[in-house]
Each structure stands twice: as structure tokens, then as C-alpha cells.
Protein backbone atom coordinates (compact mmCIF):
# COMPACT_ATOMS: atom_id res chain seq x y z
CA UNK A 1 -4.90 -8.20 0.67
CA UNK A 2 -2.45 -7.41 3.58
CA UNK A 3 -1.25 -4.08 5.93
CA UNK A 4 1.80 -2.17 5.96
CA UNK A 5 4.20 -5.43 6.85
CA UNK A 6 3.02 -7.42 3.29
CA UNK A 7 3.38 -3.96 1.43
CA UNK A 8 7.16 -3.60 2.70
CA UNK A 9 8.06 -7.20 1.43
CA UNK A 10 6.03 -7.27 -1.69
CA UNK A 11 7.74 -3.64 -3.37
CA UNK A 12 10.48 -3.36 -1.25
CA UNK A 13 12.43 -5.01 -4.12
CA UNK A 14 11.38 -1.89 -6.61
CA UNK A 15 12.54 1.53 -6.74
CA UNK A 16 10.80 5.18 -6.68
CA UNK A 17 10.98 4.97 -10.44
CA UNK A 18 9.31 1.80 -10.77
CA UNK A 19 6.36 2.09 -8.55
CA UNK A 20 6.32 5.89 -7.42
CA UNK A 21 5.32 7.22 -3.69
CA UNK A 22 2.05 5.54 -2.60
CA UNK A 23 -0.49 5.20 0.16
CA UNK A 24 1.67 2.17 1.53
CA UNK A 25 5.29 3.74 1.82
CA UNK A 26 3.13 6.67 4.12
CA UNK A 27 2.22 4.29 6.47
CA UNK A 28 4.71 2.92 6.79
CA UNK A 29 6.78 6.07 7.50
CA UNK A 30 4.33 7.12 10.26
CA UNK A 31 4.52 3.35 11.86
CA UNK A 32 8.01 3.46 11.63
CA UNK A 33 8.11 7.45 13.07
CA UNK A 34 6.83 6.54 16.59
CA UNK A 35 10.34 5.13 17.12
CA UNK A 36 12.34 8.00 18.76
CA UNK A 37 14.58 9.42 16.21
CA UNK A 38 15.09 11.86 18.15
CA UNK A 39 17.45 9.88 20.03
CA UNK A 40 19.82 9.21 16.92
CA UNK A 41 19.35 11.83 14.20
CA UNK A 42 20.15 15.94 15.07
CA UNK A 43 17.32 18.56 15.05
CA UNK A 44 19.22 20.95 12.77
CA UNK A 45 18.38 21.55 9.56
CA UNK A 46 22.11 22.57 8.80
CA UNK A 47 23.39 19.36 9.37
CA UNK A 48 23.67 16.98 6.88
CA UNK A 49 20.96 14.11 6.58
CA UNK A 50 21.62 10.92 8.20
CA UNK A 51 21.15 7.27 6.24
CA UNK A 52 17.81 5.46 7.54
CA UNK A 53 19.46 2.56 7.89
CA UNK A 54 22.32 3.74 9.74
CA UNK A 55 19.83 5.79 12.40
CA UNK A 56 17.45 2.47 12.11
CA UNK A 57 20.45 0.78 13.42
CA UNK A 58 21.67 2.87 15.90
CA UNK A 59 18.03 3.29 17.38
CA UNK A 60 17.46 -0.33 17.43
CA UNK A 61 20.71 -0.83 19.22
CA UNK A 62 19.46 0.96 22.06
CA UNK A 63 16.83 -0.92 22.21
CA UNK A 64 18.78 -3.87 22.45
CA UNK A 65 18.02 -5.58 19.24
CA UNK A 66 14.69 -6.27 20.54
CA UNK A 67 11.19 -5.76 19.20
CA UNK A 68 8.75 -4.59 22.02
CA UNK A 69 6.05 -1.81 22.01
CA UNK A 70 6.88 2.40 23.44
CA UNK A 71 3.65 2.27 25.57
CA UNK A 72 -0.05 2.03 25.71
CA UNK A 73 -2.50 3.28 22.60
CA UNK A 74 -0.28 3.71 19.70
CA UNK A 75 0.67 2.13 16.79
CA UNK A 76 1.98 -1.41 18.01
CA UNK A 77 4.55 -2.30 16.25
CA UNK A 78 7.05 0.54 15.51
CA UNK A 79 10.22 -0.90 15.64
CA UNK A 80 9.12 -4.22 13.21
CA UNK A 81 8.27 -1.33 10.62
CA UNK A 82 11.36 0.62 11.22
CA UNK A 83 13.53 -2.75 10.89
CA UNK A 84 11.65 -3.44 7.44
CA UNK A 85 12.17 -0.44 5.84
CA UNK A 86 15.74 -0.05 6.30
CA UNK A 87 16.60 -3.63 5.38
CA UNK A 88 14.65 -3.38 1.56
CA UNK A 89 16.20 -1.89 -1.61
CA UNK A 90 13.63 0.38 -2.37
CA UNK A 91 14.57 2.17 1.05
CA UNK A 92 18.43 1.66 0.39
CA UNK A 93 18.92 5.61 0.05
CA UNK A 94 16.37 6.79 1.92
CA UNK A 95 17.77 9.61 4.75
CA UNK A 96 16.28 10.64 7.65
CA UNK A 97 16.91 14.61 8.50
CA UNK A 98 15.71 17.26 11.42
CA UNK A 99 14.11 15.25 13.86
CA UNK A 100 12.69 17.87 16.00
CA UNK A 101 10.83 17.16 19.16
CA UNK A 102 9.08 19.04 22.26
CA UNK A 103 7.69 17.83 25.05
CA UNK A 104 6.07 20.85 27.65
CA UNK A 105 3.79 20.10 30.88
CA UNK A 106 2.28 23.25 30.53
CA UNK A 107 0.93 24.46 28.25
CA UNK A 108 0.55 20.78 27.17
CA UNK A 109 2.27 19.79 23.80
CA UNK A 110 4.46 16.90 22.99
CA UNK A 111 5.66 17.48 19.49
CA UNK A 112 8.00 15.58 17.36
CA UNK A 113 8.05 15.69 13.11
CA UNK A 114 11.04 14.29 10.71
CA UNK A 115 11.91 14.61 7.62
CA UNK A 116 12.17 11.82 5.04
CA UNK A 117 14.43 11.99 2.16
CA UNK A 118 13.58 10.12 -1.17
CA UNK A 119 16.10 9.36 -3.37
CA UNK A 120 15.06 12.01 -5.66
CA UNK A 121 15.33 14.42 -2.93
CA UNK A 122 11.42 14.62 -2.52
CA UNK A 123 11.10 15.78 1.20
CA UNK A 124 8.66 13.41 3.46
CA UNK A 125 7.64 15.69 6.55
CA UNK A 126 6.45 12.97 8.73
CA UNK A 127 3.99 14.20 12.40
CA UNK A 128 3.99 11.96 14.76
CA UNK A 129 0.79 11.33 16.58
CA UNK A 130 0.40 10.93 20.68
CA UNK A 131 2.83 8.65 22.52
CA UNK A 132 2.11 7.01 25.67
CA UNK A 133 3.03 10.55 27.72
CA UNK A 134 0.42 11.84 29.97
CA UNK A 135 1.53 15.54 28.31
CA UNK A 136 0.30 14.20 24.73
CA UNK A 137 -2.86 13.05 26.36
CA UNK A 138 -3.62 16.30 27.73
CA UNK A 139 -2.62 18.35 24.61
CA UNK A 140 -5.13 16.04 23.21
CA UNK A 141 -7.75 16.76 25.38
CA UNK A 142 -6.90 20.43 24.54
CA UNK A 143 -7.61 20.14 21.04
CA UNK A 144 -10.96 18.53 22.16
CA UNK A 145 -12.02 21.52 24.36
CA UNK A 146 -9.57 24.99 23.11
CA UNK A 147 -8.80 26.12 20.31
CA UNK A 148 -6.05 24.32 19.31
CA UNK A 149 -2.46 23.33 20.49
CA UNK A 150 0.65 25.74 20.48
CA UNK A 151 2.96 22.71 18.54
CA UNK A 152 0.48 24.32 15.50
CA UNK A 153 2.68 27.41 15.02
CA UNK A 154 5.87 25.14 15.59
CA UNK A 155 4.60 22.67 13.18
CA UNK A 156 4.15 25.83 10.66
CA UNK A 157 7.71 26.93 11.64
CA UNK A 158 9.09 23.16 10.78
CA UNK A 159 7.12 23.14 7.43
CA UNK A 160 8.74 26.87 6.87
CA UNK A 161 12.19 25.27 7.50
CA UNK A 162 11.58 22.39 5.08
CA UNK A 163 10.18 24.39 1.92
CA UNK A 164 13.23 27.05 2.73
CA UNK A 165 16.02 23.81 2.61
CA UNK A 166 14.64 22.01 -0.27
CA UNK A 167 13.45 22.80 -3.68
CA UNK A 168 10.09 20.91 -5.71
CA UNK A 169 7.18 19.18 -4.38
CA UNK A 170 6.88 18.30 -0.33
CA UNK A 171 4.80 14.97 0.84
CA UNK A 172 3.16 15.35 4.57
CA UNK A 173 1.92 13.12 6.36
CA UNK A 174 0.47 12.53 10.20
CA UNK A 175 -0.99 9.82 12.18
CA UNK A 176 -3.33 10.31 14.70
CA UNK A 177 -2.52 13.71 16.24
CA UNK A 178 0.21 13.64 13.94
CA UNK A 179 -2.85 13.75 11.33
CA UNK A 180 -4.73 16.75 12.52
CA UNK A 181 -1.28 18.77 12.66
CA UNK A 182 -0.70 17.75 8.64
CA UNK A 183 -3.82 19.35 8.01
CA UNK A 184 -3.71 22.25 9.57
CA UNK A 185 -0.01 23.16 8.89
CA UNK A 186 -1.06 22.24 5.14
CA UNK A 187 -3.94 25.13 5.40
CA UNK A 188 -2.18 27.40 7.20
CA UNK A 189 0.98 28.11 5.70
CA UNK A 190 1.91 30.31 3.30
CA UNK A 191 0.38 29.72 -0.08
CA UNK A 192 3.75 29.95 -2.10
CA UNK A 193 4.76 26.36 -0.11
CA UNK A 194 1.24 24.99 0.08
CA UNK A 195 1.42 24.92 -4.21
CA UNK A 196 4.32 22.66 -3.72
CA UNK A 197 2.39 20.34 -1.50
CA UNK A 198 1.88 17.07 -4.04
CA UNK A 199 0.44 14.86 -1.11
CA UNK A 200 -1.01 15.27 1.82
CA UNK A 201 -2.05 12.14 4.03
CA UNK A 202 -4.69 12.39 7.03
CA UNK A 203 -4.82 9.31 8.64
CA UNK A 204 -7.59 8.94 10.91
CA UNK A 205 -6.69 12.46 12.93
CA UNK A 206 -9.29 14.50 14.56
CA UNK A 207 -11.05 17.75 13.88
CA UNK A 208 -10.79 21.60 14.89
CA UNK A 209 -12.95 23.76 16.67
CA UNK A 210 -14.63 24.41 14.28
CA UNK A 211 -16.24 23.93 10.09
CA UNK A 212 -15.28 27.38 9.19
CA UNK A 213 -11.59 26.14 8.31
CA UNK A 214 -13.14 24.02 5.59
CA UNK A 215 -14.84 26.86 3.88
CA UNK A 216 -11.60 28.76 3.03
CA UNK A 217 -9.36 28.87 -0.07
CA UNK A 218 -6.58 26.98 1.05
CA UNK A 219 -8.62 23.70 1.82
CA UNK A 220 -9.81 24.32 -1.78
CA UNK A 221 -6.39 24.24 -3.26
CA UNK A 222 -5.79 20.94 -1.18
CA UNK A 223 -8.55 18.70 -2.14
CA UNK A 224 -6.76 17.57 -5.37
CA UNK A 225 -3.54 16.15 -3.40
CA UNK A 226 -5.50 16.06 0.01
CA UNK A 227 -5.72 12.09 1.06
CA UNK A 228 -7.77 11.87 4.06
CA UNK A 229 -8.48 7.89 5.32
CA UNK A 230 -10.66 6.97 8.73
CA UNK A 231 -11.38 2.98 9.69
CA UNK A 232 -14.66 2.22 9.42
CA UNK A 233 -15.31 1.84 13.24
CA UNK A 234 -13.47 5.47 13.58
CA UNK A 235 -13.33 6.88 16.63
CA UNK A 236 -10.41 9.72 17.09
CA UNK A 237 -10.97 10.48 13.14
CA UNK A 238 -14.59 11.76 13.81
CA UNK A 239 -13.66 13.80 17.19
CA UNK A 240 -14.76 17.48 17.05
CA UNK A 241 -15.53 19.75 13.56
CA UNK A 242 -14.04 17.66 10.97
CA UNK A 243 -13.96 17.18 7.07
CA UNK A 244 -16.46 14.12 5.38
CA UNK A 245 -14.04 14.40 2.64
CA UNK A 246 -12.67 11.26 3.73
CA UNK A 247 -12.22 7.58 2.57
CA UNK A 248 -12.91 4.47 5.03
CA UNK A 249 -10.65 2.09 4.59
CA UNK A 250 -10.90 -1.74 5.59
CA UNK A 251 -9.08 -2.50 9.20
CA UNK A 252 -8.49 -5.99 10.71
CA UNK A 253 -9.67 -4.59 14.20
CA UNK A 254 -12.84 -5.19 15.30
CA UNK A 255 -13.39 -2.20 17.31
CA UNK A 256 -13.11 1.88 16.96
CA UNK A 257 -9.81 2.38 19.58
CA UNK A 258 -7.78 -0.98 17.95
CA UNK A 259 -8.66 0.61 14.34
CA UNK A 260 -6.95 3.14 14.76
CA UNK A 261 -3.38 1.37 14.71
CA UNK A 262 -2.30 1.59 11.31
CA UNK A 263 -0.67 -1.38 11.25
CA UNK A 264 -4.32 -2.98 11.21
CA UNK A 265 -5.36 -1.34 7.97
CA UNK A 266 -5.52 -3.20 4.78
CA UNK A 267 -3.27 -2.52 1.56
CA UNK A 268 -3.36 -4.11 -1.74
CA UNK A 269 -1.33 -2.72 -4.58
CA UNK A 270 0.17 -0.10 -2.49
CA UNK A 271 -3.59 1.29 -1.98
CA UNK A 272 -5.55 1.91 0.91
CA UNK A 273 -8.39 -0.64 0.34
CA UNK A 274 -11.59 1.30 1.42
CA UNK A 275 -15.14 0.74 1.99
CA UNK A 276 -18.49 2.42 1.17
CA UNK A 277 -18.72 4.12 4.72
CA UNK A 278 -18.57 4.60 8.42
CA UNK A 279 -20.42 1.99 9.98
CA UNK A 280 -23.20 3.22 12.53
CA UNK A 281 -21.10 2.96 15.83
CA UNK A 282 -18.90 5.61 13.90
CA UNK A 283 -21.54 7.87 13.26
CA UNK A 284 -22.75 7.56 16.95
CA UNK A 285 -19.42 8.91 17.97
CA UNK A 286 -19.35 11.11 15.50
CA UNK A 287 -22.26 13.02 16.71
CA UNK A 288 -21.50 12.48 20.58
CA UNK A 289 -18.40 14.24 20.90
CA UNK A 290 -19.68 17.11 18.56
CA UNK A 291 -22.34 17.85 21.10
CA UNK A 292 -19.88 17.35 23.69
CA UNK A 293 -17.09 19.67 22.34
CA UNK A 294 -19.37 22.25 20.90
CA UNK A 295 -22.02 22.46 24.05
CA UNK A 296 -18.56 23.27 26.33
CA UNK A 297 -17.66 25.54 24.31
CA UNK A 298 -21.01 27.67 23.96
CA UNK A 299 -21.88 27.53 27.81
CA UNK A 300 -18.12 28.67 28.62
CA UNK A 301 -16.82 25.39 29.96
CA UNK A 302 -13.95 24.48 27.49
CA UNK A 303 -11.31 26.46 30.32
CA UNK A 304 -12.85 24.21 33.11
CA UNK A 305 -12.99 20.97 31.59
CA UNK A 306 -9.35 21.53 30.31
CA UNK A 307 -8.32 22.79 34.22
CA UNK A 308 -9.73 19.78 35.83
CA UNK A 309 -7.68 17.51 33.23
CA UNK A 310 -5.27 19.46 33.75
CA UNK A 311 -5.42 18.56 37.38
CA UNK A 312 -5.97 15.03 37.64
CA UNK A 313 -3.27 14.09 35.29
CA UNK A 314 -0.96 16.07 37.21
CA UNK A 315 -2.36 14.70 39.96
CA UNK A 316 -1.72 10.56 39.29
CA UNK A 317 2.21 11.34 39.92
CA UNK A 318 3.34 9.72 36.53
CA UNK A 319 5.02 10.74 33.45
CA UNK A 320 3.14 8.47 31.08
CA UNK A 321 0.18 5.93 30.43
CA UNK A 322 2.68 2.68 31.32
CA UNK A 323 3.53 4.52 34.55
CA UNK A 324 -0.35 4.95 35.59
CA UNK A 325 -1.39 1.37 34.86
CA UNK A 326 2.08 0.27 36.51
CA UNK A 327 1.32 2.25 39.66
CA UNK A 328 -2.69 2.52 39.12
CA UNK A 329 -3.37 2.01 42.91
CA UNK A 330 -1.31 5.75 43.54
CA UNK A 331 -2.49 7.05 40.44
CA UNK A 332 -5.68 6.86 41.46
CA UNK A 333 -5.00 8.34 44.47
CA UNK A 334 -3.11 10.97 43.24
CA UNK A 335 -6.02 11.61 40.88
CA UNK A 336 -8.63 11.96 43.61
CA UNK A 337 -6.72 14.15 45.83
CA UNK A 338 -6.16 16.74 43.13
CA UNK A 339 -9.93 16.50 42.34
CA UNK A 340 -10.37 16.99 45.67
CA UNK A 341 -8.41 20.34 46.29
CA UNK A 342 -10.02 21.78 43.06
CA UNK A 343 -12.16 24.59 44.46
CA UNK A 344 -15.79 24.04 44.09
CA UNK A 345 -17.32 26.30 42.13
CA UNK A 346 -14.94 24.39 38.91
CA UNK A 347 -16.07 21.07 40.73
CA UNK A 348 -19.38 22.40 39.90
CA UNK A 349 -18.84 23.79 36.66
CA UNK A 350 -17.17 20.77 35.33
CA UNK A 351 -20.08 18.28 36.44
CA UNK A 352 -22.80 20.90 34.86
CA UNK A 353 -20.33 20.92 31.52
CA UNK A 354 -21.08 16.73 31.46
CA UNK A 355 -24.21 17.07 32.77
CA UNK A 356 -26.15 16.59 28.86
CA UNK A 357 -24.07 13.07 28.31
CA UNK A 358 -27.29 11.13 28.28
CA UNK A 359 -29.03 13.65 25.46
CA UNK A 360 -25.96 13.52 23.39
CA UNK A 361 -26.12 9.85 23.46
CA UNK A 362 -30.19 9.97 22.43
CA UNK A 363 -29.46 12.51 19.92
CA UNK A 364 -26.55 10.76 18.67
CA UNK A 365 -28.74 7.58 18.14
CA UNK A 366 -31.70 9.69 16.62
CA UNK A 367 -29.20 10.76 14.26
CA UNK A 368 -28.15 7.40 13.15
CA UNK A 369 -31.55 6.12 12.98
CA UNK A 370 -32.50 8.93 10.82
CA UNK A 371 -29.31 9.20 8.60
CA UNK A 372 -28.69 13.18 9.51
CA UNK A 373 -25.09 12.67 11.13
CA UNK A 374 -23.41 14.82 9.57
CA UNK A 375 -26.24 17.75 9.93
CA UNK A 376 -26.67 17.16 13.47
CA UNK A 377 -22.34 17.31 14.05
CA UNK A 378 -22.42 20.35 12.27
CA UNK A 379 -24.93 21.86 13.90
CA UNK A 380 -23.21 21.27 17.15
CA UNK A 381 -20.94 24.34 16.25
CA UNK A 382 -20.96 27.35 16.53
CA UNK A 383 -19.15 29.45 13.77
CA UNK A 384 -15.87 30.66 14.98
CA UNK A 385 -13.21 32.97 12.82
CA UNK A 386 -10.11 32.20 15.37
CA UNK A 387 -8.62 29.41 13.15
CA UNK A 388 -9.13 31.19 9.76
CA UNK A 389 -7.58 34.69 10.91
């Protein structure tokens, strides 16, 4: 029993044909995906597909041959995957095609998704999650408090692209962020492509705004290729109104935030191995940020909480996560002055909005102790149509 680096170097040796697409090779591609292709491989879908090794290559070259991380909280080890991949048989004619990426202060969205080639022309349509950029922390904490992020509709307009270029089945697959946008591009576009979906992997991503997304058709018609895995200590996998359709799979971490690194989860035979279920911290969190998200939203704080985030990342002076803890002394600075010069009726507003922490946190351990987490998340809600119109 091993993760994603044992996987590459036990079947890397064997084709598609002998041992077909499996929960290993999509980890793999979304460890492998936080490298910046973007840098090495065009966005257009006219252009012809470039060879994974060659863009591996090229990519690594600019980083000087070296293995080091691409910032704080993601998956740690991107360029060690990246290197593995490219060097085995079974990835010999992989291609690498439309890298597209965004990156906007505001509204918020860093966006990047890729297309992976199999050697039977099977499209892999590849998410990325959040980077270290303070622009994909705030379009997280978007998703957490509004209704969403704009890269949906260009993550619909990417999967559009794909299903237009090639013919058959499509894989998709996220990370993280990367995760949540799988999903929700998988329910939302049009049903003609989502019948050629033939996998769709959720790895640990969080929620929507709401249940009400669950309920329709299309997340019906996904359930039999729908492969949805959390760690057991998960923490961004049970943020805000999410599916229990998962599996929990085993993770080498100890704790919630280092499970979520892929590169920590366990594979043996290609599979995901999984456990019974969340363990109790996960359900804790679970609840917590369900009360959180969904009180904001019913007393009309989502906007404020969102401004003042808004404004104190702005605020610290710094493009990303390394920057801040490089420079924490200014960033803090930076971060109180803008919280200063908010006006203070949102001061205000954004305490009352936290003001309940301390009964989410009793109600969250109630609901542990009494083994109603899931009722007491969903309850949290309120029903909302905006993400099924």
C-alpha cells in the first residue's frame, strides 16, 4: 500500500490496454497539473497537441532541473509527479493540449484546466485547484459566502470546447477547487456532452450554496461514473452544501489541512484505498462551516463578509501566500489599515455575521455526539433555485 509516487513506478511499465484508466493515473494528473503548463503548452484548441514529455521537459527546464514546491497549501510535490509521468512507458504518448488559464483581482477567480490526451484519444480535462495566489484564496472564500465563482461559466465554456474537438467518452477530474469546478461543470452542461462523461473524479473539493443541486436530473445521470473521494480528517471536502455520496479514503497525514495533499493518499492496485467513514473531527467541521455559510447567508451577510476579505487581502500588499509570510510584518500592516478604513457600519456587520462562532462549535459537537451530522448541515440551508436555473 503506497500514494501516487509507488502507483507511477509499479504500472508505469503497462499500457492503457493492459490496465485501463484508474483512480491512480487521476491523481496523478491533478498532482502533476499544479505545474504551470501554461507556461509551455498554447491555450488554443486549434493548435495541435503538444507531447507530455516534451512540455514536462521544457517546464522543468525553467525550473532549472530542480524539484522545489509553487507555494504554500497545495499539493507538495508537483514537479516529482510531473517528472514521473513523462519518463514511464505507459505515459510515452500521452499529449498535453489547451492549457487555458485566468487569473482576475476582481471579481476574484484564478482559473487554469488542461487537457490530457490518452493514447486512444480519450480526452482528460484536468481543473486545477487553488495555488498559492492571494486571488485563488479569495475566489475561495467566495464560493464559501456567494453563490459561486464566475471561472463556473468559463469552466462550462472549456468543457463545450473539448466535447466540440473530440469525439467518445471525456474523463474530468479536479483537485481541491479544481474538484468543486468538475462537479459542477459535469451538472451543468448540456446533457448531450454530460452522456459522454465515463468518469468523473471529486477529490476532496468543497460544496455549493446550496442541496438543491443534488436533487436534479443531471446529478442522477452522474452517480454511475461520479467518483467522489474525501480523507478521513476532511476539511475543504466538507465546506458548505455538499454531497455524502462520497468515499474516505486512507491518507498518511495526520491532520484535516495536510490530508488534503493528494500525494498523501493511499493507492493499492491503482485504487483509492478507503475507509468506513469520516472520523469525528470531520464531522465537527462539517457541521461548523454549514452554520457558518448558511447563517451569513440568511441574515444578509455573505456581501459583507466577502467585502471585508476582499479588503484585507488587498490590503497585505502581496500577490500570493509566499509573499505574505515572506513580508508578514507589512502584511499585517497592510491588513489592519484596510480594516481600518472599512466604514463602520460593515465593521459592524461583519463582527455580528461571526458573532454565533461559539454556538456553531456547541452545535457542531452536539451533532457528533448524537450522530445527526449530516441532518444538522443540511438544515443549515436554506433552499435556493439560483444554481439549478
Amino acid at each position: 500500500m503506497a500514494g501516487s509516487k509507488e502507483f507511477i513506478e509499479e504500472f508505469g511499465s503497462l499500457s492503457f490496454d493492459q490496465f485501463p484508466f484508474c483512480d491512480g493515473d487521476a491523481v496523478s494528473f491533478c498532482e502533476a497539473f499544479y505545474m504551470p503548463f501554461e507556461k509551455v503548452v498554447t491555450d488554443s484548441f486549434d493548435d495541435d497537441p503538444t507531447d507530455f514529455l516534451s512540455a514536462s521537459n521544457l517546464l522543468f527546464a525553467k525550473k532549472e532541473f530542480k524539484h522545489s514546491g509553487l507555494g504554500l497549501m497545495i499539493t507538495s510535490k508537483p514537479s516529482q509527479r510531473m517528472v514521473a509521468i513523462s519518463g514511464k512507458e505507459r505515459y510515452r504518448k500521452l499529449k498535453i493540449f489547451a492549457v487555458r488559464e485566468l487569473y482576475s483581482k476582481i471579481p476574484a477567480i484564478q482559473f487554469a484546466a488542461g487537457t490530457f490526451i490518452l493514447p486512444d484519444g480519450t480526452p482528460v480535462v484536468i481543473f486545477r485547484g487553488t495555488d498559492d495566489t492571494i486571488s485563488g484564496w479569495r475566489e475561495d472564500f467566495d464560493i464559501l459566502v456567494r453563490k459561486g465563482t464566475p471561472a463556473y461559466n468559463i469552466a462550462l465554456d472549456y468543457i463545450e470546447k473539448v466535447a466540440e474537438k473530440f469525439k467518445g467518452n471525456i474523463i474530468i477530474c479536479g483537485h481541491s477547487k479544481g474538484g468543486n469546478i468538475a462537479l459542477y461543470t459535469a451538472l451543468k452542461c448540456a446533457p448531450e456532452i454530460r452522456k459522454r462523461i465515463s468518469a468523473l473524479y471529486n477529490f476532496d473539493g468543497p460544496g455549493f450554496h446550496n442541496y438543491d443541486i443534488f436533487k436534479t436530473g443531471a446529478y442522477d445521470e452522474l452517480k454511475p461514473v461520479y467518483k467522489h473521494y474525501i480523507p478521513s480528517d476532511a476539511f475543504i471536502g466538507v465546506i458548505m452544501a455538499h454531497d455524502y455520496d462520497y468515499k474516505v479514503v486512507k491518507s498518511t497525514m495526520p491532520l484535516g489541512p495536510l490530508q488534503h495533499d493528494l500525494g498523501s493518499w493511499y493507492i493499492e492496485g491503482g485504487n483509492l484505498v478507503t475507509v468506513k467513514d469520516t472520523d469525528a473531527l470531520s464531522k465537527f467541521y462539517d457541521v461548523v462551516f454549514a452554520k457558518l455559510a448558511g447563517n451569513c447567508e440568511k441574515r444578509g451577510f455573505s456581501d459583507v463578509v466577502a467585502k471585508v476579505f476582499e479588503s484585507v487581502s488587498v490590503g497585505t500588499g502581496q500577490k500570493d501566500l509566499t509573499g505574505v509570510a515572506k513580508n508578514l510584518p507589512s502584511s499585517i500592516k497592510g491588513a489592519k489599515e484596510a480594516w481600518k478604513n472599512l466604514d463602520p457600519q460593515t465593521q459592524e456587520d461583519f463582527k455580528i455575521a461571526f458573532s454565533g462562532m461559539g454556538q456553531y462549535v456547541k452545535d457542531g459537537a452536539r451533532a457528533v455526539r448524537e450522530n445527526q451530522t449530516e441532518e444538522s448541515a443540511r438544515f443549515s440551508f436554506d433552499t435556493n433555485e439560483d444554481l439549478i436555473k
